[in-house]
Protein backbone atom coordinates (compact mmCIF):
# COMPACT_ATOMS: atom_id res chain seq x y z
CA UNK A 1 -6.67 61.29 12.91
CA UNK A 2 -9.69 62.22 11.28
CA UNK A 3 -12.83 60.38 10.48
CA UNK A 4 -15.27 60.95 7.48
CA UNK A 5 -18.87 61.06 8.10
CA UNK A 6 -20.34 57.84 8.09
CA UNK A 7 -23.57 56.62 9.24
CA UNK A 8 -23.07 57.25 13.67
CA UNK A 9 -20.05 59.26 13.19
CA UNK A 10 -18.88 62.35 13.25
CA UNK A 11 -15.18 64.23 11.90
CA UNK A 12 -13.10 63.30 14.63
CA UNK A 13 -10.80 66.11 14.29
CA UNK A 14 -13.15 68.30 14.64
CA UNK A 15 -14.86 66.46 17.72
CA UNK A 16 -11.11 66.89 19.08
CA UNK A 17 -10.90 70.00 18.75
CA UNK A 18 -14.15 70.96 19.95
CA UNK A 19 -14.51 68.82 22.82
CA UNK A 20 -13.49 69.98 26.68
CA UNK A 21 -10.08 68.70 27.98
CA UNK A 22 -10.03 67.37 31.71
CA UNK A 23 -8.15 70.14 33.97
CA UNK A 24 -6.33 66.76 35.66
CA UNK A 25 -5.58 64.45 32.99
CA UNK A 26 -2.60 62.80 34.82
CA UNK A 27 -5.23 61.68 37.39
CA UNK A 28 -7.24 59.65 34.84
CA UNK A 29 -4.07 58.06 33.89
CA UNK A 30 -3.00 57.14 37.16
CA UNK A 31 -6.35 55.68 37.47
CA UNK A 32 -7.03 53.80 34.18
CA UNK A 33 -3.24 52.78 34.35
CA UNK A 34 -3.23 51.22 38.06
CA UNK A 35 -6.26 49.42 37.48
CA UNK A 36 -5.66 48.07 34.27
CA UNK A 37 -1.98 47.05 35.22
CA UNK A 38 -3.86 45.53 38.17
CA UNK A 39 -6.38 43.57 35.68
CA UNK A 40 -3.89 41.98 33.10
CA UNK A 41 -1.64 41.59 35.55
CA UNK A 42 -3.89 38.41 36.83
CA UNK A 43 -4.24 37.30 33.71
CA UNK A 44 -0.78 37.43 32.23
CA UNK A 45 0.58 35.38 35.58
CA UNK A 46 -1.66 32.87 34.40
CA UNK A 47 -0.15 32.68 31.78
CA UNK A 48 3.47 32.57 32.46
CA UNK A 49 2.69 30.34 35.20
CA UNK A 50 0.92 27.24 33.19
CA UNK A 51 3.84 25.04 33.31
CA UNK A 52 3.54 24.97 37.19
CA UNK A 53 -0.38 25.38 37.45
CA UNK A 54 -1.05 22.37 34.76
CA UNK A 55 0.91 19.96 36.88
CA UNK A 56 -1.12 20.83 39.92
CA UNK A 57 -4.55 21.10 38.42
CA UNK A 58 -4.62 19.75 35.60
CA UNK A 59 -2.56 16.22 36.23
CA UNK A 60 -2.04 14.04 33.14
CA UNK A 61 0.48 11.05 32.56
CA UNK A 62 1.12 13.22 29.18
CA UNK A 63 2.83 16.80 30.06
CA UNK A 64 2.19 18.04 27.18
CA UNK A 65 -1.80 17.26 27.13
CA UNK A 66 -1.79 18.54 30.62
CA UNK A 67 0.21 21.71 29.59
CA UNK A 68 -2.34 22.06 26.81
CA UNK A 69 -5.14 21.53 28.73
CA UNK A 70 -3.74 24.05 30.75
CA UNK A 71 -3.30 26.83 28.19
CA UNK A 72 -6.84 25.76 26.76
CA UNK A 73 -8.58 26.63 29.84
CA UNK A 74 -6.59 29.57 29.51
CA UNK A 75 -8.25 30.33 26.11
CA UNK A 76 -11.60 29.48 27.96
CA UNK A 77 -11.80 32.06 29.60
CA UNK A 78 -11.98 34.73 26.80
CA UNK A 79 -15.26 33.30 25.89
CA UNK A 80 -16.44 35.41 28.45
CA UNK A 81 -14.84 38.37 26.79
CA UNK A 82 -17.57 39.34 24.51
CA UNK A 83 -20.29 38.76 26.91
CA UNK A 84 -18.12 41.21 29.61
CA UNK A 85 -17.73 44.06 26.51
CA UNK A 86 -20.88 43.80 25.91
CA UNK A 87 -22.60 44.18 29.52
CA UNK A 88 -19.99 46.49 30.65
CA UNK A 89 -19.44 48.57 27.31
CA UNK A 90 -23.09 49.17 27.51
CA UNK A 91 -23.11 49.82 30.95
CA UNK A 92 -20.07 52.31 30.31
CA UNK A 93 -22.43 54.09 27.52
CA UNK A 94 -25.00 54.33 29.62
CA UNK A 95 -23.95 55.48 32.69
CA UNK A 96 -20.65 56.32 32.53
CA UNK A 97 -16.33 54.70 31.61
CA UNK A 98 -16.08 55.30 35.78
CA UNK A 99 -18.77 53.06 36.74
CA UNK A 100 -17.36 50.60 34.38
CA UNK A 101 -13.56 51.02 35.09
CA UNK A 102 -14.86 50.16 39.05
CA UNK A 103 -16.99 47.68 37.88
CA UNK A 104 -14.66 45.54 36.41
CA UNK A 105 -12.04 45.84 38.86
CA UNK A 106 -14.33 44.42 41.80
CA UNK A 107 -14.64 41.66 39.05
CA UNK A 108 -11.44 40.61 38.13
CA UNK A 109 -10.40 40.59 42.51
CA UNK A 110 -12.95 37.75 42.93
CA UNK A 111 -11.59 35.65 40.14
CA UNK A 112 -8.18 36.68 41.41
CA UNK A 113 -8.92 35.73 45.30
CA UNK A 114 -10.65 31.91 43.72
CA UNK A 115 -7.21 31.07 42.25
CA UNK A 116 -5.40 31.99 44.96
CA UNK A 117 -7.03 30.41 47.74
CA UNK A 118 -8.15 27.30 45.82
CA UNK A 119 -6.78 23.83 46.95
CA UNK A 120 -5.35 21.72 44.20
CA UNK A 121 -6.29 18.45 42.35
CA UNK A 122 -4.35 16.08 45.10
CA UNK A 123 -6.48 17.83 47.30
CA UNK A 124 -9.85 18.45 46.08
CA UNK A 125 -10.07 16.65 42.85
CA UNK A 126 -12.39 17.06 39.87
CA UNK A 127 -13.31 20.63 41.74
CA UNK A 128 -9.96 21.89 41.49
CA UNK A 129 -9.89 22.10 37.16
CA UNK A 130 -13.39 23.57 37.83
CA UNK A 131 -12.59 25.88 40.47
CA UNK A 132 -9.80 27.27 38.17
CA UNK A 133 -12.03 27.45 35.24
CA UNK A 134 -15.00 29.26 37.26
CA UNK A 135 -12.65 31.87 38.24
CA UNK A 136 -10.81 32.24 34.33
CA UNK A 137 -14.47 32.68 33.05
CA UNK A 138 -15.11 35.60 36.11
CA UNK A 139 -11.71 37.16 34.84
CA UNK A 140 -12.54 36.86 31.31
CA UNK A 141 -16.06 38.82 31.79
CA UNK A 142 -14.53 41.24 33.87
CA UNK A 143 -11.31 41.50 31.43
CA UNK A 144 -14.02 41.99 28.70
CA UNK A 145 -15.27 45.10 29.48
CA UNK A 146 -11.46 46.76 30.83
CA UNK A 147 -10.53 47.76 27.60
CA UNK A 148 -12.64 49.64 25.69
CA UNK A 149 -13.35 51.25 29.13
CA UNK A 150 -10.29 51.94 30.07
CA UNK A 151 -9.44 53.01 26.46
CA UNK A 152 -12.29 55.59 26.08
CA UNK A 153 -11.84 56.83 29.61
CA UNK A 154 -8.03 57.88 29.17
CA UNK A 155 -8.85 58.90 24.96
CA UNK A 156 -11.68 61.49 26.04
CA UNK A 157 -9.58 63.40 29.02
CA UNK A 158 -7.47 65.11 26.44
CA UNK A 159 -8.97 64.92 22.87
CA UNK A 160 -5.92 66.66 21.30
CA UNK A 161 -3.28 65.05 22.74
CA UNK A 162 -5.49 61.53 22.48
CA UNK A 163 -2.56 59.58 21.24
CA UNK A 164 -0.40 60.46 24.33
CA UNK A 165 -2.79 59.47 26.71
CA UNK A 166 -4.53 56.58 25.37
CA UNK A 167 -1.01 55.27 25.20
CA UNK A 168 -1.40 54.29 29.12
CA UNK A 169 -3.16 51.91 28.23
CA UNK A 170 -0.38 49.78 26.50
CA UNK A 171 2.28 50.89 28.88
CA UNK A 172 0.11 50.00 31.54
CA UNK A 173 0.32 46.55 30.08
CA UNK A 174 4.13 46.27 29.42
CA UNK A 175 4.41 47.35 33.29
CA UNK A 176 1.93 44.05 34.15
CA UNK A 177 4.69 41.79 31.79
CA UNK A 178 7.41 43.76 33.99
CA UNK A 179 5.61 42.89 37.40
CA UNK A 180 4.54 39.09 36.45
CA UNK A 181 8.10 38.60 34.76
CA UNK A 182 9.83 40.08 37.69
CA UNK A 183 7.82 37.44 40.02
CA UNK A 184 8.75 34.43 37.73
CA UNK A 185 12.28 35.62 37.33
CA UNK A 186 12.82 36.06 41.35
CA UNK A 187 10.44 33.29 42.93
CA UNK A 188 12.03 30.67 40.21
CA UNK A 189 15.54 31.61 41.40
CA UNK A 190 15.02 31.47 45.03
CA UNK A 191 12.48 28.70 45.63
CA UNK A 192 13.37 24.98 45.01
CA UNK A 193 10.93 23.46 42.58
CA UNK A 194 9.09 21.93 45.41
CA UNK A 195 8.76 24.98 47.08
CA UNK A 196 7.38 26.57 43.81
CA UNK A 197 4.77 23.93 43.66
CA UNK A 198 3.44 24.03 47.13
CA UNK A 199 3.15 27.98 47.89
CA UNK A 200 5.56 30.06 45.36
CA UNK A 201 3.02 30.31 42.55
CA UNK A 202 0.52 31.67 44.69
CA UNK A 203 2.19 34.60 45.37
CA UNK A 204 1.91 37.06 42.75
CA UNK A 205 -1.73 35.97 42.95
CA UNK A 206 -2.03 37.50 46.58
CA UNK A 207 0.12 40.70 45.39
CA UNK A 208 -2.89 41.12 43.35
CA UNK A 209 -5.31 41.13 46.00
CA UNK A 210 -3.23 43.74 48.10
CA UNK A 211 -3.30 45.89 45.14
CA UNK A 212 -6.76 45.25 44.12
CA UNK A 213 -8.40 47.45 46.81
CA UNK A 214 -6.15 50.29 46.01
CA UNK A 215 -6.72 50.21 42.27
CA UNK A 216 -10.94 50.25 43.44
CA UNK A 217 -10.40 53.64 45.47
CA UNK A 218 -9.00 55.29 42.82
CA UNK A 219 -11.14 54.90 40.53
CA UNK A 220 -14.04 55.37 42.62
CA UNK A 221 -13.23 59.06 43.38
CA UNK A 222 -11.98 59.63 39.96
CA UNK A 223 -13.56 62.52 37.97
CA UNK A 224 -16.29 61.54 34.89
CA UNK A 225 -14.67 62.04 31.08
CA UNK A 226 -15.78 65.59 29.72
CA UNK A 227 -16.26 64.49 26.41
CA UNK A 228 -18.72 61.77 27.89
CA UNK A 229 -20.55 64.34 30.13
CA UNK A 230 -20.78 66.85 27.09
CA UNK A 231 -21.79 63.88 24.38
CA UNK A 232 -25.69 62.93 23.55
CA UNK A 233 -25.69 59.67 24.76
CA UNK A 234 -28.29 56.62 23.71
CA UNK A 235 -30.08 53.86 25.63
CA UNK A 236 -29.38 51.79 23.20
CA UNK A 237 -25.53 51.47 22.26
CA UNK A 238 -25.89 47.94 21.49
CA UNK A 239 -28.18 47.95 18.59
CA UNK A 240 -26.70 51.42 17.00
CA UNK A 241 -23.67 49.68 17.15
CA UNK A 242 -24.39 46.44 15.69
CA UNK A 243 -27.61 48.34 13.40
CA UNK A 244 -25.22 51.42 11.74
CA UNK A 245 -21.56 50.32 12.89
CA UNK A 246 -20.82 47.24 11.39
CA UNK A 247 -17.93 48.11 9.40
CA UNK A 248 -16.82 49.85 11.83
CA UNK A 249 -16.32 47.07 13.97
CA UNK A 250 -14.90 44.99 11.00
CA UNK A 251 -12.30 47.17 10.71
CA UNK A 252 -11.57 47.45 13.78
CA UNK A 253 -11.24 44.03 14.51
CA UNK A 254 -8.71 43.58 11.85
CA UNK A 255 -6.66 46.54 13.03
CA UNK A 256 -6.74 44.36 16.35
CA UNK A 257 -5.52 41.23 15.50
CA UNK A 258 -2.05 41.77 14.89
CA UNK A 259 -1.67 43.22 18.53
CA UNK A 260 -3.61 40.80 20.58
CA UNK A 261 -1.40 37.82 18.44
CA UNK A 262 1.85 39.36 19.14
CA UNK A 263 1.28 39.95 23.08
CA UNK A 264 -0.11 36.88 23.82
CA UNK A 265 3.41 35.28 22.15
CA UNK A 266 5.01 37.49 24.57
CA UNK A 267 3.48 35.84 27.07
CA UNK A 268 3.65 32.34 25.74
CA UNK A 269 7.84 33.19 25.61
CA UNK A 270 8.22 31.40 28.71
CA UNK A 271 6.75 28.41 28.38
CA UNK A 272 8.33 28.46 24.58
CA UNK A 273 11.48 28.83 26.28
CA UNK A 274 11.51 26.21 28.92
CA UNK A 275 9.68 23.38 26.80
CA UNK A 276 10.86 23.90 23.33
CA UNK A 277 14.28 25.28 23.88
CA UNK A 278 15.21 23.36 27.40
CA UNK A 279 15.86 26.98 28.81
CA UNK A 280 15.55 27.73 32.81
CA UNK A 281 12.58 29.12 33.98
CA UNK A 282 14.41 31.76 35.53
CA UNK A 283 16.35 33.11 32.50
CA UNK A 284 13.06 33.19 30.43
CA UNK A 285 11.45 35.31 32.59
CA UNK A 286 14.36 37.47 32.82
CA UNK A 287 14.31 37.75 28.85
CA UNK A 288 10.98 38.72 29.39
CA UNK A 289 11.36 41.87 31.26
CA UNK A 290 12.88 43.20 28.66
CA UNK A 291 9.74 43.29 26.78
CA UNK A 292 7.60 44.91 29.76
CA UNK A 293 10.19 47.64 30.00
CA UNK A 294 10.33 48.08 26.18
CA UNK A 295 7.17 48.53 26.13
CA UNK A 296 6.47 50.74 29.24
CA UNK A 297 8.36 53.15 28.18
CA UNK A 298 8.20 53.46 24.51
CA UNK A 299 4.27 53.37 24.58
CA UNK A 300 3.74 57.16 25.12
CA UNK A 301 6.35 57.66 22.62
CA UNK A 302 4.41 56.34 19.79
CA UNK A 303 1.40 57.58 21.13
CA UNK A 304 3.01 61.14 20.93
CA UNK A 305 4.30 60.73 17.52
CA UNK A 306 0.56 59.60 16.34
CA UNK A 307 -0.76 62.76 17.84
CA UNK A 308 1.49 64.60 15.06
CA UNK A 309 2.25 62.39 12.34
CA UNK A 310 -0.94 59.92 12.70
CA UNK A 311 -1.96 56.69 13.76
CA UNK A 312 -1.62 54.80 10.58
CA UNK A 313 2.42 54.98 9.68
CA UNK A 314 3.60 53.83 12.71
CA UNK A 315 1.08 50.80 12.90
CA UNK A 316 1.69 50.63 9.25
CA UNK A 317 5.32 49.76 9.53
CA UNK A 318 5.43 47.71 12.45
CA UNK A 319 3.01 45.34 10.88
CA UNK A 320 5.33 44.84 7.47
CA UNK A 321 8.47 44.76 10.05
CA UNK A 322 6.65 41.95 11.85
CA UNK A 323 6.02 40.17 9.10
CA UNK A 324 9.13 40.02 7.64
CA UNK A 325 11.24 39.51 10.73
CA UNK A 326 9.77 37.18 12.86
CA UNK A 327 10.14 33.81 11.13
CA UNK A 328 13.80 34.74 10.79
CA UNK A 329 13.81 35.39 14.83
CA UNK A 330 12.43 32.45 15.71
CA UNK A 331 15.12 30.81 13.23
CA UNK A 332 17.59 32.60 15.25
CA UNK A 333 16.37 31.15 18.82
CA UNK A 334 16.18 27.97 17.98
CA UNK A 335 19.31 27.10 16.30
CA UNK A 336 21.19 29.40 19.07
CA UNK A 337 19.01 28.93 21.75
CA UNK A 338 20.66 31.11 25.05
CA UNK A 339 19.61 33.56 27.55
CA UNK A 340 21.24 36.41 25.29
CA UNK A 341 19.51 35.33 22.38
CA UNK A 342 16.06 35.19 24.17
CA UNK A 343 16.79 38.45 25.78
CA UNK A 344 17.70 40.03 22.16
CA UNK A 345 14.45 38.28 20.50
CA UNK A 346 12.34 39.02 23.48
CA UNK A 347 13.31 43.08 23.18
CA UNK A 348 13.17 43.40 19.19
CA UNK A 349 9.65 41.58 19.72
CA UNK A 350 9.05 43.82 22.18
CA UNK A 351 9.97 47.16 20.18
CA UNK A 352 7.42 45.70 17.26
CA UNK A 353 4.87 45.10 19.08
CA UNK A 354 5.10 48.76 20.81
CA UNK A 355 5.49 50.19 17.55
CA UNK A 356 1.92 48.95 16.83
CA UNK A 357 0.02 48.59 19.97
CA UNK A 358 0.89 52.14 21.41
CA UNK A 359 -1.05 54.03 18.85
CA UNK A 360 -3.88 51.14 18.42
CA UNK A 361 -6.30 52.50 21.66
CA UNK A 362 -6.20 56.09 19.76
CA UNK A 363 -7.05 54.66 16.31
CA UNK A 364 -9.50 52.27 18.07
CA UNK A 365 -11.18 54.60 19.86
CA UNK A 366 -11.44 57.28 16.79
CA UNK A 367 -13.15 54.73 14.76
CA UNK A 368 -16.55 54.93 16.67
CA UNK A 369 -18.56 58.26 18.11
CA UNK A 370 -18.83 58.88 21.93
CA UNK A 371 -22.11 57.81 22.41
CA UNK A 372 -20.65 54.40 21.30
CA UNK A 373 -17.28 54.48 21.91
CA UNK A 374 -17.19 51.93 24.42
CA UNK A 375 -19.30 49.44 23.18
CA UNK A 376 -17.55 49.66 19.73
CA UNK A 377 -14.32 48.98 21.43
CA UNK A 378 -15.24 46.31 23.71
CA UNK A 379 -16.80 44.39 21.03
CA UNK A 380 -14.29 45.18 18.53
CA UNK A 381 -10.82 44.31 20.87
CA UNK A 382 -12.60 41.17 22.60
CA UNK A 383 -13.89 39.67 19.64
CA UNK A 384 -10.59 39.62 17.68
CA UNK A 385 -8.87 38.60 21.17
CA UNK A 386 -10.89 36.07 21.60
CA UNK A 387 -10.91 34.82 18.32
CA UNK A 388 -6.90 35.27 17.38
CA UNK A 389 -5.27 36.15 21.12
CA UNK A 390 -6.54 33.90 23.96
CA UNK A 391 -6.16 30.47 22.28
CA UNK A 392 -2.90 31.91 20.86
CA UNK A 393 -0.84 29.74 23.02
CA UNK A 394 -2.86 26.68 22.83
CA UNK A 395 -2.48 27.22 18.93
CA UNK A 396 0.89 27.92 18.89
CA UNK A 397 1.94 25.13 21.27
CA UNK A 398 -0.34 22.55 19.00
CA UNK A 399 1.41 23.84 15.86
CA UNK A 400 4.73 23.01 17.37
CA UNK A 401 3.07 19.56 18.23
CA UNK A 402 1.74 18.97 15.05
CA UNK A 403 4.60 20.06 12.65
CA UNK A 404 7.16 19.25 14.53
CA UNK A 405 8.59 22.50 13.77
CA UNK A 406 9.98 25.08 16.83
CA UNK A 407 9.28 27.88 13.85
CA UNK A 408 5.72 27.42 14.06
CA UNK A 409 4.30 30.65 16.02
CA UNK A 410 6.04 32.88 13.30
CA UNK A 411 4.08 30.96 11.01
CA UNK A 412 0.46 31.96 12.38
CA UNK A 413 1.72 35.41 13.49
CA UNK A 414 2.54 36.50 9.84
CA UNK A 415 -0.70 35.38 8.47
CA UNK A 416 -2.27 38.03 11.49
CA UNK A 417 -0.10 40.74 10.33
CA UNK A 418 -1.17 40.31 6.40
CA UNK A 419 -5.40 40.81 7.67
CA UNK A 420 -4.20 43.43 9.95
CA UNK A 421 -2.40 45.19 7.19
CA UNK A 422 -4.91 44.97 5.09
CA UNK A 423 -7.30 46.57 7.91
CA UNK A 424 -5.75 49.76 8.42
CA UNK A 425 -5.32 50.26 4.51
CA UNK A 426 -9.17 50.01 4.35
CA UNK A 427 -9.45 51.99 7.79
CA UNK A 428 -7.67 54.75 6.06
CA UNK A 429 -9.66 54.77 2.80
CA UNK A 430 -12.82 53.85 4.03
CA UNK A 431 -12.89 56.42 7.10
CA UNK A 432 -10.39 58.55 6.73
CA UNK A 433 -8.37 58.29 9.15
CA UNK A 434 -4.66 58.93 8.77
């Protein structure tokens, strides 16, 4: 977990040791973790929801153009990502990860509230497709500045035990796949399909506005990182970044990709399910949960053992397991297609994915000095997530379209885990860190 000196950096090791540790670190993880549950919770029922939502606003004689056009305006939206890490990663540089961490909550509720309350195509037309996109492209900003925010906040509470904590992050995430699963699971088994269309998939929307407010408060009365308050900070994080850092954020990027491919295929699982293997909505989000409990809980797990053993091995091995297991998975669900299948696919996934993601926000965050730290890892995450993650499921429905081939997403998520491999072995000899 150590860095070598490079140009902007400093031995992270040492920084850890050195550096202050918050007297109430549990209350920056209740904070970060609430919030950011809150913010890709909004996003992710987008997602699972685009069956439903591309029949309403996004009508086509063609389901699956509409479905793509769906899952495209999905992708849309995280070309707001890298504008949002950069205005907000500054901002968090500048004046502080709780100013940003409030910031982009009160964000992400307005572009919540617009889909929630907006009327559909039969009703309003040509404004409905641009309503939704408006309020994607609000999300997206606001999503773009959440994680390297959120990320630095919860890694510079407890500098020694930055593995742990930083691990929030990711379980944070698997409880927002838990949440919008459990909605999809329970609203699709007790609401007739009409029902569904009219009022059901608004509701997980509105659950997101009662928690919104909530998820503000707390982080408005949360206490400033001591690391942050003890660091020299710059006026310019922007252009020390992108001046002295660009390897940096190569590297980190790569380490990235892997982990924004595989959870956005979690998410896509749904609609996989119901179009491509003629399963019931209702079982495929149950399959699902599996995955937001997997990784809920093992998270801080592998966050722990990186604190001890480092952040490379795990990530390391999760990677190669990915890459050699998931075209034979996706063999096994579509020649035995089944809720017990899905289930067992959906928590071996799930289990992978952990493996790598729940030591990624330490490694990320170690990469880059304080004064930088969030800018680094805004830039870093939303580039590669916008590039490889947010048009994952428009990519990997197209490939299923265009090869005819349900085996398809293992296809492009092997190629990810060969750069990302190749990432963290030049993370490690390049910087150092282990």
């Amino acid at each position: 977990m150590t860095a070598v000196s490079a140009s902007g950096s400093s031995n992270s090791g040492a920084a850890a040791s050195a550096a202050p540790a918050s007297r109430h670190p549990w209350r920056a993880v209740i904070s970060a973790s609430i919030g950011n549950a809150l913010e890709w919770f909004d996003l992710v029922v987008y997602g699972f929801f685009a069956v439903t939502i591309s029949a309403l606003f996004f009508p086509n004689h063609d389901e699956n153009t509409s479905l793509l056009l769906t899952l495209g305006t999905f992708g849309v939206s995280f070309f707001m990502r890298p504008l949002g890490a950069v205005v907000i990663g500054v901002y968090a540089d500048r004046k502080g990860r709780r100013a940003a961490l409030t910031l982009s909550i009160l964000l992400m509720m307005v572009g919540t509230l617009i889909i929630a309350l907006l009327p559909t195509y039969a009703a309003i037309g040509v404004m409905a497709p641009i309503g939704i996109v408006l309020a994607r492209m609000i999300q997206g900003f606001s999503a773009g500045g959440e994680f390297g925010s959120a990320t630095a906040f919860l890694a510079e509470h407890a500098p020694n035990r930055r593995g742990f904590y930083s691990s929030f992050q990711v379980a944070s995430q698997g409880l927002t796949t838990l949440l919008a699963a459990g909605f999809g699971a329970v609203l699709t088994t007790t609401l007739t399909p009409d029902q569904m269309q009219s009022w059901g998939w608004r509701v997980p929307f509105l659950f997101g506005l009662l928690i919104g407010p909530v998820a503000y408060y707390i982080r408005r009365h949360v206490d400033e990182t001591p690391e942050f308050l003890q660091a020299e900070t710059t006026d310019t994080p922007l252009r020390d970044t992108l001046s002295h850092q660009k390897e940096r954020l190569l590297l980190a990027m790569g380490v990235v990709i892997v982990a924004t491919v595989s959870t956005y295929l979690v998410l896509y699982m749904p609609t996989y399910a119901v179009k491509q293997l003629g399963l019931p909505p209702s079982a495929a989000f149950a399959a699902t949960l599996a995955t937001g409990v997997v990784q809920m809980l093992f998270a801080p797990l592998v966050g722990h053992w990186s604190d001890r053993y480092g952040r490379i091995p795990p990530m390391r091995l999760a990677a190669l397991l990915l890459l050699v297991s998931i075209w034979p998975l996706f063999w096994l669900l579509s020649h035995y297609p089944g809720f017990g299948v899905m289930l067992a696919v959906q928590v071996v996934l799930g289990l992978m994915m952990t493996l790598y993601f729940g030591a990624l926000p330490a490694l990320a965050s170690e990469i880059f000095p304080v004064k930088t730290r969030t800018t680094g890892l805004s830039l870093s995450y939303n580039i590669a997530v916008t590039l490889f993650g947010g048009f994952a499921p428009f990519i990997l429905t197209w490939l299923i379209s265009a090869t005819g081939s349900k085996l398809a997403p293992s296809f492009y998520l092997m190629v990810c885990a060969v750069v990302s491999l190749a990432a963290l072995g030049q993370t490690r000899a390049r910087l150092g860190i282990r």
